[in-house]
Structure formats: C-alpha cells, structure tokens
Protein backbone atom coordinates (compact mmCIF):
# COMPACT_ATOMS: atom_id res chain seq x y z
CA UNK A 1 -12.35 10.61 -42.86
CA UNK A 2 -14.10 13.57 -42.32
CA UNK A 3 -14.19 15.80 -39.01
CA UNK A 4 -17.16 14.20 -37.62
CA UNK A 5 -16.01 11.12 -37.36
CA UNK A 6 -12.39 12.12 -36.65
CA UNK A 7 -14.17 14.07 -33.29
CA UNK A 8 -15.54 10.64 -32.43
CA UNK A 9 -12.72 8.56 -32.93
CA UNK A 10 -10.52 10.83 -30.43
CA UNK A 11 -13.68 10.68 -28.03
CA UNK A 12 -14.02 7.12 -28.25
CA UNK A 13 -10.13 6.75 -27.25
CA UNK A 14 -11.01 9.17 -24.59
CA UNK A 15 -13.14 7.00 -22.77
CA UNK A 16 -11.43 4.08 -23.40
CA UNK A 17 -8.05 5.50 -21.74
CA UNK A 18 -10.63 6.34 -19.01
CA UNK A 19 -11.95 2.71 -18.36
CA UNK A 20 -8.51 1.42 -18.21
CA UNK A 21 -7.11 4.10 -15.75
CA UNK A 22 -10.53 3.19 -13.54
CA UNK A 23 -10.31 -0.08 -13.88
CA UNK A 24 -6.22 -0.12 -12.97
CA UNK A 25 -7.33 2.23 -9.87
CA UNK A 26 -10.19 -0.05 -8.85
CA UNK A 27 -7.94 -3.03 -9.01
CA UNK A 28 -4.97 -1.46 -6.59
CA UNK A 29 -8.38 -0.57 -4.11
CA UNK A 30 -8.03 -4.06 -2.76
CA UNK A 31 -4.52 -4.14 -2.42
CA UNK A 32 -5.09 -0.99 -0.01
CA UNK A 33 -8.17 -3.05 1.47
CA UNK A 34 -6.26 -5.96 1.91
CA UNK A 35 -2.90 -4.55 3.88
CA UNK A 36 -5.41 -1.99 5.88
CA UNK A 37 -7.12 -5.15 7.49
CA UNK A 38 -3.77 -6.76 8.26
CA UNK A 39 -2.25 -3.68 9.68
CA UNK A 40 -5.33 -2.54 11.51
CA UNK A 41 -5.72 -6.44 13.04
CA UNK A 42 -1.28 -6.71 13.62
CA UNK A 43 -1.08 -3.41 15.33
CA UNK A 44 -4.42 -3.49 17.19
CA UNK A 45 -2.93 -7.16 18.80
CA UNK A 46 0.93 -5.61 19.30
CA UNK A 47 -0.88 -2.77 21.18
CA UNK A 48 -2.55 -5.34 23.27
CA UNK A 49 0.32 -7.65 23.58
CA UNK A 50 3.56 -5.89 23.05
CA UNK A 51 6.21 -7.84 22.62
CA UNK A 52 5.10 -11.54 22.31
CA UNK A 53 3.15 -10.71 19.16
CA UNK A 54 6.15 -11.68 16.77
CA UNK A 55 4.32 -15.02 16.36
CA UNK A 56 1.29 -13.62 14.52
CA UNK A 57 3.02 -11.05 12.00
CA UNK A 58 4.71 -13.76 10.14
CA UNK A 59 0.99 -15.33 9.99
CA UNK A 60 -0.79 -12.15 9.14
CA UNK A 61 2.59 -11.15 6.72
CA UNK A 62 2.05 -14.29 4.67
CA UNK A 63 -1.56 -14.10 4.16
CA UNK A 64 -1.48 -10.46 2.94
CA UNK A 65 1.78 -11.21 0.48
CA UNK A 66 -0.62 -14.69 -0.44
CA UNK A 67 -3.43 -11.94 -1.17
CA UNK A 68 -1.47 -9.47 -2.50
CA UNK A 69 0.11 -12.52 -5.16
CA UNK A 70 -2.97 -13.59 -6.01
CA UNK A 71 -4.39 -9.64 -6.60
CA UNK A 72 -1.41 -9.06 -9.10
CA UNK A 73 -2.05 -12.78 -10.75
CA UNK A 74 -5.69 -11.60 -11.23
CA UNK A 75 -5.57 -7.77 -11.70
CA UNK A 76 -1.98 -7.49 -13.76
CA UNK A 77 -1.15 -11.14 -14.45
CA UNK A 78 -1.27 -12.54 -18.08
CA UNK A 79 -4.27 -11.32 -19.02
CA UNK A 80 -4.66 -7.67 -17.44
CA UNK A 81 -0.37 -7.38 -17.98
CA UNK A 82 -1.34 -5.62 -21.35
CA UNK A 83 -2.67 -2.26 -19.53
CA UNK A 84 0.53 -1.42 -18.00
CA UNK A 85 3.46 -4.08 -18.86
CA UNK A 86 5.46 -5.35 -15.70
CA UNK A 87 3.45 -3.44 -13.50
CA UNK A 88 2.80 -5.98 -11.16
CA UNK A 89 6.93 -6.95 -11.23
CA UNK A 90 7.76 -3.17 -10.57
CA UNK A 91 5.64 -2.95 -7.73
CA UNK A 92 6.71 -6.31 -6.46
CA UNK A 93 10.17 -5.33 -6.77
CA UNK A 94 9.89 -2.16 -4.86
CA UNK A 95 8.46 -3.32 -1.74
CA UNK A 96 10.47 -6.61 -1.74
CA UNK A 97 13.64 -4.70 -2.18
CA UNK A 98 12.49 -2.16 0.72
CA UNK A 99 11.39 -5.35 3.09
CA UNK A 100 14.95 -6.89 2.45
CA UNK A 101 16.18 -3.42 3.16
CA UNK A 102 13.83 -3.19 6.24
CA UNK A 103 15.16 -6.45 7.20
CA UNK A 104 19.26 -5.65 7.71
CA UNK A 105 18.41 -2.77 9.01
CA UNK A 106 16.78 -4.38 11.47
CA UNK A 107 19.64 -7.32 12.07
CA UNK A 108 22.31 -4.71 11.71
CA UNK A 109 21.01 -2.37 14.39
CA UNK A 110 19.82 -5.15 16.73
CA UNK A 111 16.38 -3.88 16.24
CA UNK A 112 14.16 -6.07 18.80
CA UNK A 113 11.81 -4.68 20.33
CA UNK A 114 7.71 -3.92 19.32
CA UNK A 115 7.61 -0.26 19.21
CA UNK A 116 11.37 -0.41 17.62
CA UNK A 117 10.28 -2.56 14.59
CA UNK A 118 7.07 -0.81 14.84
CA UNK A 119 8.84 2.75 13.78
CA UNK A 120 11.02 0.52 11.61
CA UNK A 121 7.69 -0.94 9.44
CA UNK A 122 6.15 2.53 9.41
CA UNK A 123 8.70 4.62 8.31
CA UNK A 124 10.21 2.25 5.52
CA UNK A 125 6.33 1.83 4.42
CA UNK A 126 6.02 5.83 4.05
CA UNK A 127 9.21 5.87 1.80
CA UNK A 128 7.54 3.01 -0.58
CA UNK A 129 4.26 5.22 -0.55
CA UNK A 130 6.17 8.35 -0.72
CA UNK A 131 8.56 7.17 -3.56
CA UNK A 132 5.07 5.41 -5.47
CA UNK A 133 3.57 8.83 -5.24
CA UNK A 134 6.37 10.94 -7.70
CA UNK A 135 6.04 8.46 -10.31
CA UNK A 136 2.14 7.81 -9.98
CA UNK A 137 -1.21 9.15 -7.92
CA UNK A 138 0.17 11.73 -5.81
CA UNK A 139 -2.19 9.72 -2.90
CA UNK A 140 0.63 7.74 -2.55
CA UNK A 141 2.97 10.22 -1.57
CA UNK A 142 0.22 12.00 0.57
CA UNK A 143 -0.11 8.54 2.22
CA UNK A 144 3.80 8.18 3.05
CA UNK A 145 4.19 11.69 4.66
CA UNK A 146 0.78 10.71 6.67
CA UNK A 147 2.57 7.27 8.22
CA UNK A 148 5.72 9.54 8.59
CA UNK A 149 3.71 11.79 10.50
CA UNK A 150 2.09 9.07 12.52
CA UNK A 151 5.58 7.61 13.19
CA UNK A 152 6.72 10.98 14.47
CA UNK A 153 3.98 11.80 16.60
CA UNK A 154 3.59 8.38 18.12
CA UNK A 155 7.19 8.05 19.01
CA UNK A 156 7.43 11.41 20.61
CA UNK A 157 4.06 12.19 21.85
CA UNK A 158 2.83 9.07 22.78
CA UNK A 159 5.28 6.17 22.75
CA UNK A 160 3.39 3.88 24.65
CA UNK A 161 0.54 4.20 22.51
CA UNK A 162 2.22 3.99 18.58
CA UNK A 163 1.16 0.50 17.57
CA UNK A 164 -2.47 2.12 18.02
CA UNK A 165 -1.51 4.82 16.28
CA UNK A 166 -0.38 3.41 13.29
CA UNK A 167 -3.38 0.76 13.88
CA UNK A 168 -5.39 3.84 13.47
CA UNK A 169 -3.81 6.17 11.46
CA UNK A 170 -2.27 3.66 8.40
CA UNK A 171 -4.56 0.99 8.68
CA UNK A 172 -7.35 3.57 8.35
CA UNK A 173 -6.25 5.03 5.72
CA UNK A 174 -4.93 1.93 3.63
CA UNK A 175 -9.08 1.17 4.19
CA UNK A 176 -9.95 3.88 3.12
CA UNK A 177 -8.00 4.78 0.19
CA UNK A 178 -9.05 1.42 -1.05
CA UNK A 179 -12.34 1.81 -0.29
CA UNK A 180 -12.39 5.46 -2.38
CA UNK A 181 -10.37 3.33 -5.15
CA UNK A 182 -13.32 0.50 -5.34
CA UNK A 183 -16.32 3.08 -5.72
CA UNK A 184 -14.32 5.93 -8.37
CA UNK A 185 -16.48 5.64 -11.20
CA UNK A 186 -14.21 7.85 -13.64
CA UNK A 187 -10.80 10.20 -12.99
C-alpha cells in the first residue's frame, strides 16, 4: 500500500468515526427533547397547582420513561447497540439507580410536599447530568451545575416561584440542548 492510499484510508476512518459520533449525538437530542417537554409541561402545572399535581407526574413520568424505552430500542437497541455496546443499559442503569435513590430519600425523610420533591427531582437530576458529564460531553456536567444552580436560587431567592424556575431553567435547556443535538452536522 503506498502513502496515497494509506492517507485515504486514515481519512476515510476519519469521517466515519465522525458519522457515528453525530449520529450517537443526534440520537440522545430527542431524549433531551423528550424530558424538556415533560418537565417544562409537570412544572409549569405544579406551579399552577401546587400540591394536588401528584396525580399527573406519574402520567407524564410514564410517558417520558415509555419514550425514552422506545428511543433506546430504536437509537441503541439491537441494531444501533454495535456503536457503543450497552450504552443504552448504562444509561438506563444510572438514572434508575438514582430514581430508586431519589425515591428512599424521599420515604426516609418524609419528603411530601411540591416544592420539597421539587428540590428533591432537581438536585438528584443535576448529579446524573453532572456525573454523565466526566465520563462523556462535558454539556452534561454544564447542565447539572445549571439545575443545581436553579435549585439554589429558587429555594432561596424565590421559593414560591421554583417549580417555574426549574420549568424554565431545566426544561429550557433539556429543549434546547436537544434541539442543538438534532441540527449538529459534524463535532
């Protein structure tokens, strides 16, 4: 093989190794897209309704993990598993394990109340982000020191306003991150 075609070869891997990182990137987009919609539309309603909104996070809960199951299945499942293997278990595994986390914490502290399970949701979701962002796109951990912040500033500077907030703020940016994600062309 001469030089020439050795330059090509290495460029042609290049570009390949290119595609796939888009093409992983563009697939976690909707996963942004997906939980920015359901946090914008759960917070936006607990704002409104305060306490008696438990009955619609279950709802909106189960439609985003439906989403986010059938994302992986599509994006990572058997056939798109070969780009990165167990991807789609890793990441599964992380936030379950932080929910079930989230969860005790919750029943162990007696944690009841909107704006209490509010800070709860926020703060455990900024560690997932946080932790996501040392071992991959340092977005992620950009994006769990922002809900961190949001957390903070809500709960001291305006208490009475952090479901908005975090409407705002998270949902916002979960859109918007996914939305930058969708229309990357190369890294």
């Amino acid at each position: 093989m001469d030089e020439k075609d050795a330059l090509k070869d290495i460029a042609d891997i290049k570009a390949l190794m290119r595609g796939t990182a888009t093409r992983i990137n563009r697939n976690a987009g909707w996963f942004f897209i997906v939980w920015g919609i359901i946090w914008t539309i759960g917070f936006v309603t607990t704002q409104i309704i305060g306490n008696d909104v438990r009955f619609m996070w279950p709802i909106l809960n189960l439609l985003g993990l439906g989403l986010s199951f059938y994302l992986l299945r599509r994006f990572f499942g058997k056939h798109g598993g070969q780009m990165i293997p167990g991807l789609g278990r890793r990441i599964l595994l992380i936030f379950a394990g932080t929910a079930i986390f989230g969860i005790l914490v919750g029943i162990l502290f007696g944690i009841s109340s909107a704006e209490d399970i509010t800070l709860l949701v926020v703060l455990l979701s900024g560690l997932c982000y946080f932790m996501a962002g040392i071992v991959g796109p340092a977005k992620n951990l950009y994006l769990g020191l922002l809900l961190w912040a949001a957390a903070l500033v809500g709960r001291l500077a305006f208490p009475s306003y952090l479901p908005l907030i975090v409407a705002i703020v998270g949902g916002a940016t979960f859109l918007g991150l996914g939305i930058s994600f969708l229309l990357r062309r190369e890294l």
